[in-house]
Protein backbone atom coordinates (compact mmCIF):
# COMPACT_ATOMS: atom_id res chain seq x y z
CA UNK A 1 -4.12 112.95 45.44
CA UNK A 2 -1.84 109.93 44.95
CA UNK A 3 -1.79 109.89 40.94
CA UNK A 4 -2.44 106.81 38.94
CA UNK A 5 -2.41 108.75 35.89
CA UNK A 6 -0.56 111.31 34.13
CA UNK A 7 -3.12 113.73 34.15
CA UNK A 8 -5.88 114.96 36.51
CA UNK A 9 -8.43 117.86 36.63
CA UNK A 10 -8.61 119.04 40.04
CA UNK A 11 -10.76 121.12 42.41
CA UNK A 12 -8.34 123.68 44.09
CA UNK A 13 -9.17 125.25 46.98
CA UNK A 14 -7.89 128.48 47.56
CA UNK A 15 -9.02 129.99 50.51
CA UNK A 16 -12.76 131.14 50.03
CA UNK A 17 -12.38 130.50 46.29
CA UNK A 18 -11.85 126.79 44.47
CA UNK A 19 -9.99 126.91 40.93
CA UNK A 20 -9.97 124.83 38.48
CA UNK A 21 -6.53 122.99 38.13
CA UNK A 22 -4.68 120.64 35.69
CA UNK A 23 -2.29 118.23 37.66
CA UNK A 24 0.14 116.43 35.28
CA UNK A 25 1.85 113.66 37.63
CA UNK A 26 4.76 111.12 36.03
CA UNK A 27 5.15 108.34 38.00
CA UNK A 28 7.41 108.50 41.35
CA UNK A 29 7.36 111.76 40.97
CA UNK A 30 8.97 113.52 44.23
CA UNK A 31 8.46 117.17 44.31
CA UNK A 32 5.40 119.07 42.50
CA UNK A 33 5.46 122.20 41.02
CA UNK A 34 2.70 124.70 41.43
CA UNK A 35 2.19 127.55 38.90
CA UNK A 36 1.47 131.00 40.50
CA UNK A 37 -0.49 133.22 38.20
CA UNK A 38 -2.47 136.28 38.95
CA UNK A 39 -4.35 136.80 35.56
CA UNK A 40 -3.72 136.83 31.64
CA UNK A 41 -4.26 133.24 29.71
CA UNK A 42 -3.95 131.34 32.97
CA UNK A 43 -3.35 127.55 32.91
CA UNK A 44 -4.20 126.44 29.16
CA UNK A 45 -1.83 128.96 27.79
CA UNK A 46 0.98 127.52 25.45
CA UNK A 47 3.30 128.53 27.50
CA UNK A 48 2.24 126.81 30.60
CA UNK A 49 1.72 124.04 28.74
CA UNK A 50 5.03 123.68 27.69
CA UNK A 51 7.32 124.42 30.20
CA UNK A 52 5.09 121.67 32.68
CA UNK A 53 5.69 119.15 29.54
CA UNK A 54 9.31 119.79 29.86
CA UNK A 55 9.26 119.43 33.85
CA UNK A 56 6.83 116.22 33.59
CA UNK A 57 9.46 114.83 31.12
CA UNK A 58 12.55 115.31 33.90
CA UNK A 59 10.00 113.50 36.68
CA UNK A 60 8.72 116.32 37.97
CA UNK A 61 4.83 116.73 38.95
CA UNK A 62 3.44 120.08 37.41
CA UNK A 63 -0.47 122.17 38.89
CA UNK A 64 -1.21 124.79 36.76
CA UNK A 65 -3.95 126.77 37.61
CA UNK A 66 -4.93 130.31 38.11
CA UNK A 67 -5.31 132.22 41.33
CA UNK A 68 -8.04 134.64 40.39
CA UNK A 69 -11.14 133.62 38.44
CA UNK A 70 -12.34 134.22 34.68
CA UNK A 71 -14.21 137.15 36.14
CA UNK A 72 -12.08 138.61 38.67
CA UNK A 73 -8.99 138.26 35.59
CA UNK A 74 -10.86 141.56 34.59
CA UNK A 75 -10.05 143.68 37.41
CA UNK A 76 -6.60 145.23 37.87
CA UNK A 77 -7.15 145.39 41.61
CA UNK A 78 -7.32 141.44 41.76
CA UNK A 79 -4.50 140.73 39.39
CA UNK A 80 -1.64 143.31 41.23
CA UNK A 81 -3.21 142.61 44.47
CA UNK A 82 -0.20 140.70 45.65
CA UNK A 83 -1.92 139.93 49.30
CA UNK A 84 -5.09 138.40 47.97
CA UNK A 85 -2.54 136.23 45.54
CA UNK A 86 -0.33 135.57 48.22
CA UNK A 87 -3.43 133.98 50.30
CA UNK A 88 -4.66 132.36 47.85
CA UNK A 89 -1.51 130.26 47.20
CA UNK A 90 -0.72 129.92 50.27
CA UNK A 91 -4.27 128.00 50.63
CA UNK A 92 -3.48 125.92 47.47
CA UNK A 93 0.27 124.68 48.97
CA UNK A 94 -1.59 123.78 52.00
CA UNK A 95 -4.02 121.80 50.25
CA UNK A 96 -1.61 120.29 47.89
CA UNK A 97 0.52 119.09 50.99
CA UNK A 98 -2.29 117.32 52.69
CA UNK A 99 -3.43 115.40 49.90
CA UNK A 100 0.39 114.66 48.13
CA UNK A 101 2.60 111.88 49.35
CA UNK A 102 4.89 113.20 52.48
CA UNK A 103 7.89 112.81 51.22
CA UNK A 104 6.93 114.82 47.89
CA UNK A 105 8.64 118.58 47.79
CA UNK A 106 6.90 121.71 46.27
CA UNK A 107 8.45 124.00 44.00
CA UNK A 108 6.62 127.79 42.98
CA UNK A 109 6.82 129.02 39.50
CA UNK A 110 5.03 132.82 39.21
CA UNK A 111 5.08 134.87 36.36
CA UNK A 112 3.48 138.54 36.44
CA UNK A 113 2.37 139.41 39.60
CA UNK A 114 2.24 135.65 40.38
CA UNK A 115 6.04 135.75 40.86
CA UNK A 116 5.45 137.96 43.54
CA UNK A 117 2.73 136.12 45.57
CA UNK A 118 4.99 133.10 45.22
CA UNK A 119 7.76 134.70 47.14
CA UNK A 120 5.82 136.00 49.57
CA UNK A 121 4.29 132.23 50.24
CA UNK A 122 7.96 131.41 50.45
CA UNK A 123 8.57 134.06 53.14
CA UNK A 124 5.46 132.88 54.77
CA UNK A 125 5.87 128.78 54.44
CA UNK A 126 9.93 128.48 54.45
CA UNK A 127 9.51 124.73 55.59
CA UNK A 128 6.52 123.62 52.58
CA UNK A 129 8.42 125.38 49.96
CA UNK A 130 11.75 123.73 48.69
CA UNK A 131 12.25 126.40 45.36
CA UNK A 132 11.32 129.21 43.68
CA UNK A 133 11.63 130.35 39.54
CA UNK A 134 10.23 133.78 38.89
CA UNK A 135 10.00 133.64 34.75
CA UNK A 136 9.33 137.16 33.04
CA UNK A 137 7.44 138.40 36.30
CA UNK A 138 7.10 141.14 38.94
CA UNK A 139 8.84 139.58 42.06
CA UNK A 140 9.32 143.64 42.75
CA UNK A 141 6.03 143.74 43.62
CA UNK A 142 6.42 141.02 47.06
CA UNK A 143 7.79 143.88 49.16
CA UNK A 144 11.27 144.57 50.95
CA UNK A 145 10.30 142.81 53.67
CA UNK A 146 9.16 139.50 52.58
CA UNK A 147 12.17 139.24 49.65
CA UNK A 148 14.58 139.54 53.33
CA UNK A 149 12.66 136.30 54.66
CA UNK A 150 12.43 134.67 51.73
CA UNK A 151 15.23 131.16 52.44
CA UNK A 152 14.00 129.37 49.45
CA UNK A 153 16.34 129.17 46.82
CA UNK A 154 15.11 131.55 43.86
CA UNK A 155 15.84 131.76 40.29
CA UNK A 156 14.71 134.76 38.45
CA UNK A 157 14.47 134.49 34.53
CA UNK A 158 13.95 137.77 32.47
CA UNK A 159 14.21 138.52 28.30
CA UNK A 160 17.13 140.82 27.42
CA UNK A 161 14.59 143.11 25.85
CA UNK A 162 12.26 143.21 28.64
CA UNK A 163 13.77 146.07 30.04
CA UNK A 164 11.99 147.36 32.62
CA UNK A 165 11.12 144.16 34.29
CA UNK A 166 14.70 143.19 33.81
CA UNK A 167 15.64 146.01 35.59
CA UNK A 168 12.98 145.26 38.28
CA UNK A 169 14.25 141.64 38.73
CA UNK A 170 18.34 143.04 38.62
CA UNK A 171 17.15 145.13 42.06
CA UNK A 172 15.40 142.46 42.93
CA UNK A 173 18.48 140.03 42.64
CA UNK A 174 20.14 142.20 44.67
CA UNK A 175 18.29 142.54 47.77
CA UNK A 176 17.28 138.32 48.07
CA UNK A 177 19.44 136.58 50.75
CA UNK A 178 18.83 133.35 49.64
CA UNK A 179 20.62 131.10 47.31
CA UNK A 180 19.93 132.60 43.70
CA UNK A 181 20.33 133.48 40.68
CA UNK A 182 19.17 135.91 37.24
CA UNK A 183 19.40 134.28 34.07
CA UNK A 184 18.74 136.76 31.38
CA UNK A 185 17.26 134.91 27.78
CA UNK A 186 18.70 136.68 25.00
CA UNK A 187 17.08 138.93 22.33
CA UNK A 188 13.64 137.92 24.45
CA UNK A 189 10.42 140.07 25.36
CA UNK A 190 8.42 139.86 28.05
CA UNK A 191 6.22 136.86 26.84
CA UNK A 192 9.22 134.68 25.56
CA UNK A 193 7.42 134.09 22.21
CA UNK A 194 10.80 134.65 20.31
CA UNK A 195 12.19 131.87 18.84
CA UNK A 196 13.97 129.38 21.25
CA UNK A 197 13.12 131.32 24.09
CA UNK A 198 10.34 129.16 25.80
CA UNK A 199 12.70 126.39 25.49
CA UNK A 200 15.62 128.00 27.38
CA UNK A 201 13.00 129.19 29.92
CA UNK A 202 12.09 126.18 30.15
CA UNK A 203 15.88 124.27 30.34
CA UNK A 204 16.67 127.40 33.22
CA UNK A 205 13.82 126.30 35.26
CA UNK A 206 14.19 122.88 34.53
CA UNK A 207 18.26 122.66 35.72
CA UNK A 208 16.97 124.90 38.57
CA UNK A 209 14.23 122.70 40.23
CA UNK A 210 16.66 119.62 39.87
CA UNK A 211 19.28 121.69 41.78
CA UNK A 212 17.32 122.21 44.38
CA UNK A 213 15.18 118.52 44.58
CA UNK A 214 17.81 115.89 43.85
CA UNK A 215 18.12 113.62 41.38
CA UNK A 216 15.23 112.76 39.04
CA UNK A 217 13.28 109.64 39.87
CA UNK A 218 14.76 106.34 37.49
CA UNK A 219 11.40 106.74 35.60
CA UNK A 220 12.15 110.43 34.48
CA UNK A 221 14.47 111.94 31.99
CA UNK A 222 18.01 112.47 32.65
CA UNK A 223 18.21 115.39 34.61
């Protein structure tokens, strides 16, 4: 999966199921971000789209790519089943660490219940996964026990008027051990489709991933 281009389409497996993903790789790229999502528009959504633009632009590798299936997006029991989401992408940073470079780090960013099944691969893989940014999802929804294991350092990002999952991600905040944080995006909603609010999503998670990666390569934006 060494890229030679900026963009790729990509098989990924995921257990018993393969997914479609899109890889967007700038050169020397040194940690990848996967996307963790358990339903809704999935990995052609604007707002996936944008924020990987904005981590492709700081030299960061993006895979978007949803963990359940056009069909299976149907059923509620698939999209808040946090186990089958946690397997899933748990499958897809395996695969994505045979086939990268070795020296290349993987980041999780979940949003709904994908925030959720991202820190329970965290709890699960503490030595494949480097960081974690929950934006406007259900990280409640991972379980006591696997936010007490979780070691990867976590940023959770909710709107100010998203107030029950902002209240869900303040408990949350409270009971990680890790190195974290809750950035809270004023006058924003749950889908951050307010005005400037997909770009400071997108600057949090951004300023986050470089925290916890190093220094951008010298072919990426200034980080």
């Amino acid at each position: 999966m060494t890229p030679t281009s900026a963009r790729a389409v990509l098989a990924v497996p995921c257990g018993p199921a393969t997914v479609e993903g899109i890889l967007d790789w700038p050169l020397g790229a040194t940690a990848v971000v996967l996307f963790a999502h358990g339903g809704g528009p999935g990995p052609l959504s604007q707002r996936d789209y944008f924020i990987a633009r904005e981590l492709c632009a700081d030299g960061l590798a993006a895979l978007r790519f949803d963990l359940l299936s056009e069909g299976e997006r149907a059923d509620p029991a698939r999209r808040f089943g946090i186990g089958l989401l946690a397997d899933r992408l748990g499958a897809a940073v395996r695969f994505v660490g045979r086939q990268a470079p070795e020296a290349v780090s993987a980041g999780l960013l979940g949003t709904g219940p994908g925030a959720a099944a991202a820190l329970r691969v965290a709890a699960a893989l503490p030595e494949a996964i480097g960081a974690v940014v929950s934006c406007g999802g259900r990280p409640d929804l991972a379980g006591d026990d696997a936010l007490a294991r979780v070691r990867a350092p976590t940023l959770l990002i909710a709107g100010a008027e998203d107030h029950g999952v902002l209240g869900l991600n303040d408990t949350v905040y409270r009971k990680l051990t890790c190195t974290k944080a809750l950035e809270i995006v004023p006058r924003a909603t749950h889908l951050f489709a307010e005005l400037g609010a997909l770009e400071e999503v997108s600057r949090l998670a951004v300023a986050w991933f470089d925290r916890c990666f190093g220094p951008p390569p010298t072919t990426g934006r200034a980080r």
